[in-house]
C-alpha atoms as a PDB file:
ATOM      1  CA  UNK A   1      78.570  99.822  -0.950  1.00  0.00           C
ATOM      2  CA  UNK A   2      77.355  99.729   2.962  1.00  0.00           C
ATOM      3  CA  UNK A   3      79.992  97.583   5.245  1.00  0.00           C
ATOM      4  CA  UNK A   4      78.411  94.751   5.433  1.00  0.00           C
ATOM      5  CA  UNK A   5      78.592  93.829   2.178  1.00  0.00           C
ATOM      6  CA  UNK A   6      82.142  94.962   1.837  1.00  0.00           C
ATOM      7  CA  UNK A   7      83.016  92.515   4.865  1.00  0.00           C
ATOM      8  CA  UNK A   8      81.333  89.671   3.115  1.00  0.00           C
ATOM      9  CA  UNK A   9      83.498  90.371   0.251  1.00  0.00           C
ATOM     10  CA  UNK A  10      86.774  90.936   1.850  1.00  0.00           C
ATOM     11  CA  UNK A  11      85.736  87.469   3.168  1.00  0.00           C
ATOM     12  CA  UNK A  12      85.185  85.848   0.259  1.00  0.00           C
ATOM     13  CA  UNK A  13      88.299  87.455  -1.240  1.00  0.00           C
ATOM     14  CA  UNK A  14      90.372  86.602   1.580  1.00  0.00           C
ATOM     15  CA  UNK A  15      89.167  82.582   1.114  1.00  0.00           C
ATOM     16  CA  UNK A  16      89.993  82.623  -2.575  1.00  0.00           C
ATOM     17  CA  UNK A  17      93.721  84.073  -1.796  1.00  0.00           C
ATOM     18  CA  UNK A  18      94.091  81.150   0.912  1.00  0.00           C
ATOM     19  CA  UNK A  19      92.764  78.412  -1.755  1.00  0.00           C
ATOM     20  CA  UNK A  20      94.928  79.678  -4.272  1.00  0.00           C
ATOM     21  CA  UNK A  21      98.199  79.050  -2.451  1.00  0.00           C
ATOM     22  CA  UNK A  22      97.158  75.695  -0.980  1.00  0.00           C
ATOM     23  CA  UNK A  23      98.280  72.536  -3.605  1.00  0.00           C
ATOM     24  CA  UNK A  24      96.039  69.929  -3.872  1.00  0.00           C
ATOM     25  CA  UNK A  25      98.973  67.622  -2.215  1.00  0.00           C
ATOM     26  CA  UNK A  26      99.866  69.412   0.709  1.00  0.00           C
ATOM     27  CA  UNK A  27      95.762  68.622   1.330  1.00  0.00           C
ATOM     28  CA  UNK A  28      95.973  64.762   0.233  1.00  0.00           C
ATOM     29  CA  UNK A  29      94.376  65.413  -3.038  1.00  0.00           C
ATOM     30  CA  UNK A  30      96.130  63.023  -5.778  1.00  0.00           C
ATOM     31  CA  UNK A  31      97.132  64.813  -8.663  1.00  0.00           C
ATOM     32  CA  UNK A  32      95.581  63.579 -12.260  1.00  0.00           C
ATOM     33  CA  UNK A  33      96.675  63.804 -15.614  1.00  0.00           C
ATOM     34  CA  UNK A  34      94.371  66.689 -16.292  1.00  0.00           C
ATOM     35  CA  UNK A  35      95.506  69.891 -16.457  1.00  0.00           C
ATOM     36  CA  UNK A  36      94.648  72.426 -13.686  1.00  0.00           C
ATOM     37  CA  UNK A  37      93.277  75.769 -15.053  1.00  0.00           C
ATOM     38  CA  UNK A  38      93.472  76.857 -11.026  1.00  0.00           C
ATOM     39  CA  UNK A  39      96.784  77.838  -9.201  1.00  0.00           C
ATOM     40  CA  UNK A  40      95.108  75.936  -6.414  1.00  0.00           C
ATOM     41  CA  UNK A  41      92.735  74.210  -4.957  1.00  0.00           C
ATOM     42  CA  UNK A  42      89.497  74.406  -6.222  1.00  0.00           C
ATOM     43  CA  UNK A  43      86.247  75.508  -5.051  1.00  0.00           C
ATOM     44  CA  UNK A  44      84.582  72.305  -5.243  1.00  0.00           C
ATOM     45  CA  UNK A  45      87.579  70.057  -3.261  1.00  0.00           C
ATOM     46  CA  UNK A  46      87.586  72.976  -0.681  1.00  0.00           C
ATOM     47  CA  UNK A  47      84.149  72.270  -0.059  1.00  0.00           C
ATOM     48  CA  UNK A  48      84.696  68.184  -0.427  1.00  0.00           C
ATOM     49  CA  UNK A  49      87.278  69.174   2.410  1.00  0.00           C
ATOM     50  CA  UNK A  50      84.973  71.495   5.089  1.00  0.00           C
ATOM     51  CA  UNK A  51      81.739  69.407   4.141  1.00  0.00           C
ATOM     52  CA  UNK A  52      80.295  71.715   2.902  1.00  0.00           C
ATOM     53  CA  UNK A  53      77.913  72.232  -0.170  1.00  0.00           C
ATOM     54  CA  UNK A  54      80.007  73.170  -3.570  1.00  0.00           C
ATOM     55  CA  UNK A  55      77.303  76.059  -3.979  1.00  0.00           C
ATOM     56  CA  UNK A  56      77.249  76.860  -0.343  1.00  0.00           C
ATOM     57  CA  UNK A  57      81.208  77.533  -0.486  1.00  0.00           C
ATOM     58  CA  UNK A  58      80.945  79.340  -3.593  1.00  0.00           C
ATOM     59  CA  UNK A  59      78.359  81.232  -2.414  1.00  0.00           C
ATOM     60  CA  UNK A  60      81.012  82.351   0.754  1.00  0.00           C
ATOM     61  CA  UNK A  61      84.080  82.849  -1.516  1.00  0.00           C
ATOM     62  CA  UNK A  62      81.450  85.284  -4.118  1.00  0.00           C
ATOM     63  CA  UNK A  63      80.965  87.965  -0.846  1.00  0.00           C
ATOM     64  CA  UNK A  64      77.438  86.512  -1.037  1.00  0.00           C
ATOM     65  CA  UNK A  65      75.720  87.562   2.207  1.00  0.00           C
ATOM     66  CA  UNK A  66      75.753  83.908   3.521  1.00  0.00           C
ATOM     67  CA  UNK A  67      75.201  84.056   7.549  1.00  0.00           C
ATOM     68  CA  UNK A  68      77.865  81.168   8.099  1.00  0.00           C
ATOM     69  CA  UNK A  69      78.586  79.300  11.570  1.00  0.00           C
ATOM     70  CA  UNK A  70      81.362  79.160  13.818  1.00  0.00           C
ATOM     71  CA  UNK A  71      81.785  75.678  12.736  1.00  0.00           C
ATOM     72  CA  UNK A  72      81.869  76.546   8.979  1.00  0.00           C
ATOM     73  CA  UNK A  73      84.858  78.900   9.451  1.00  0.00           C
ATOM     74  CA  UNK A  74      86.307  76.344  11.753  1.00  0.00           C
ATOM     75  CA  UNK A  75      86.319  73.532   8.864  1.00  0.00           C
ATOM     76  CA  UNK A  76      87.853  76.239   6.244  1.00  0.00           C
ATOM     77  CA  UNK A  77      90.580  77.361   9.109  1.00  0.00           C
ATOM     78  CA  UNK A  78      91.611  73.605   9.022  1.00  0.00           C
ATOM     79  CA  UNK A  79      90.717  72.809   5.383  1.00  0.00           C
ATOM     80  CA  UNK A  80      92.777  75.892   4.115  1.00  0.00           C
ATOM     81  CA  UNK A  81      95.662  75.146   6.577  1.00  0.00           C
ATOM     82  CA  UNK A  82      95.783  78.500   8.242  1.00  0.00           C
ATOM     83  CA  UNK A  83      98.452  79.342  10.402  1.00  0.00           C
ATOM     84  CA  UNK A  84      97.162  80.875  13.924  1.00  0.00           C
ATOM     85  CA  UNK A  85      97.229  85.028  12.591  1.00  0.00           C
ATOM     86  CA  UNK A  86      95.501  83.690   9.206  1.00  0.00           C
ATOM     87  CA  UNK A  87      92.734  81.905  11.361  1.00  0.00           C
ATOM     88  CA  UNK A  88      92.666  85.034  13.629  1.00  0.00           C
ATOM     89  CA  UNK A  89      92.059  87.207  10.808  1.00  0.00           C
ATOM     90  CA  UNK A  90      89.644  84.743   9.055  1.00  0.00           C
ATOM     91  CA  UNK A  91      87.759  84.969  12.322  1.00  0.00           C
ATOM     92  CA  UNK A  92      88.068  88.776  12.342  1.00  0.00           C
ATOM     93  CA  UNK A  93      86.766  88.943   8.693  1.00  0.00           C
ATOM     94  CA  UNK A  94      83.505  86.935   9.801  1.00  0.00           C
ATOM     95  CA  UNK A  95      82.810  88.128  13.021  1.00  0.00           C
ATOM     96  CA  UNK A  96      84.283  91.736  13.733  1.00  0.00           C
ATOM     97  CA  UNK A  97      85.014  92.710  17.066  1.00  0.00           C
ATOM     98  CA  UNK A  98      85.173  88.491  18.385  1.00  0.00           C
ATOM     99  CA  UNK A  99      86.958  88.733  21.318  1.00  0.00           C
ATOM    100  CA  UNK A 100      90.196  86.822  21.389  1.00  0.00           C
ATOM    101  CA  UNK A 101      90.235  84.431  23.212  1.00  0.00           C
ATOM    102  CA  UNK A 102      87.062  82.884  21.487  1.00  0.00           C
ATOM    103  CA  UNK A 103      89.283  82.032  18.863  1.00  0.00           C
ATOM    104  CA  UNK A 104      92.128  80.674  20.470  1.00  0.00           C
ATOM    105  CA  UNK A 105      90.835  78.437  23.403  1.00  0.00           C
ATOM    106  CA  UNK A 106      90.804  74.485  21.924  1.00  0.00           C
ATOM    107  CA  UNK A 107      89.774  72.373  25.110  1.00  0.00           C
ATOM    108  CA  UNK A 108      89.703  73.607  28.941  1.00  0.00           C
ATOM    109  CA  UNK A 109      92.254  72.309  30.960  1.00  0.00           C
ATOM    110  CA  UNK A 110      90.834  71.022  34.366  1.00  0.00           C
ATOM    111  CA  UNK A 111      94.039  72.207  36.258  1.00  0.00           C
ATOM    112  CA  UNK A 112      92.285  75.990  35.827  1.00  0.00           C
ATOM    113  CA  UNK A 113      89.804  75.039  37.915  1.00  0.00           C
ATOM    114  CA  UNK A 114      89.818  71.826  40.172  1.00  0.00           C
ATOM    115  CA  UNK A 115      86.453  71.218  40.614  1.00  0.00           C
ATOM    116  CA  UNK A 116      86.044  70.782  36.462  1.00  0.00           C
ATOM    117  CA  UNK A 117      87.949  67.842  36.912  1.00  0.00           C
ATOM    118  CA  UNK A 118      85.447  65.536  36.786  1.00  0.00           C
ATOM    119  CA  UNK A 119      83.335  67.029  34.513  1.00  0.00           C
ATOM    120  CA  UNK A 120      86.158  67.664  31.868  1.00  0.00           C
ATOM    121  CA  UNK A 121      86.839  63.764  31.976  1.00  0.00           C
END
C-alpha cells in the first residue's frame, strides 16, 4: 500500500473515531425515538453539519483519495468539536508537513503591524 493511500486512510479513520465520540446533543441534534445503531454521530448529520455532500463525506471517512480543501477540514474541525491538538493533527493527517502556524492563526491583529490598521477594519 504506497503512503498516500495509507494517509487518506488514517484520515478517514481518524474522522470516524472523532464522529464516534461526538453525541448528537452536544452538536444540537434532537434525539428521536428511534434507536441509534451508531455510538455517534452519523455520517450523514456530520455532513448536514460541514455542508458537505453525504457521499462526499463518506467518500473522506472510506480513505477514498478525495483531494479535499482547507475549508472542508475547517468545517469538520468545528463540526467534530476538536480540541486545538485534535485539529492540529487533523490538519497534519491532510496536509503533512503544514507548517504551524497555518493552522493556528484565526484573524491578524492590526497591532502587529500599524500600517494594517486600516486595511484590517
Amino acid at each position: 500500500m504506497s503512503n498516500e493511500i495509507t494517509r487518506f486512510k488514517r484520515l478517514g479513520d481518524y474522522l470516524r473515531s472523532r464522529r464516534d465520540r461526538l453525541q448528537p446533543e452536544a452538536v444540537g441534534i434532537k434525539e428521536t425515538n428511534s434507536q441509534r445503531r451508531t455510538p455517534g454521530l452519523r455520517r450523514e448529520e456530520v455532513a448536514v453539519l460541514t455542508g458537505l455532500s453525504s457521499t462526499y463525506y463518506t467518500w473522506l471517512e472510506q480513505g477514498r483519495e478525495v483531494t479535499a480543501s482547507r475549508e472542508v477540514m475547517e468545517s469538520l474541525s468545528q463540526a467534530l468539536r476538536l480540541s486545538a491538538d485534535e485539529r492540529k493533527h487533523l490538519f497534519e493527517l491532510w496536509n503533512p508537513g503544514l507548517p504551524d502556524t497555518l493552522t493556528s492563526i484565526d484573524k491578524v491583529s492590526p497591532e502587529l503591524n500599524p500600517q494594517w490598521r486600516d486595511i484590517i477594519r
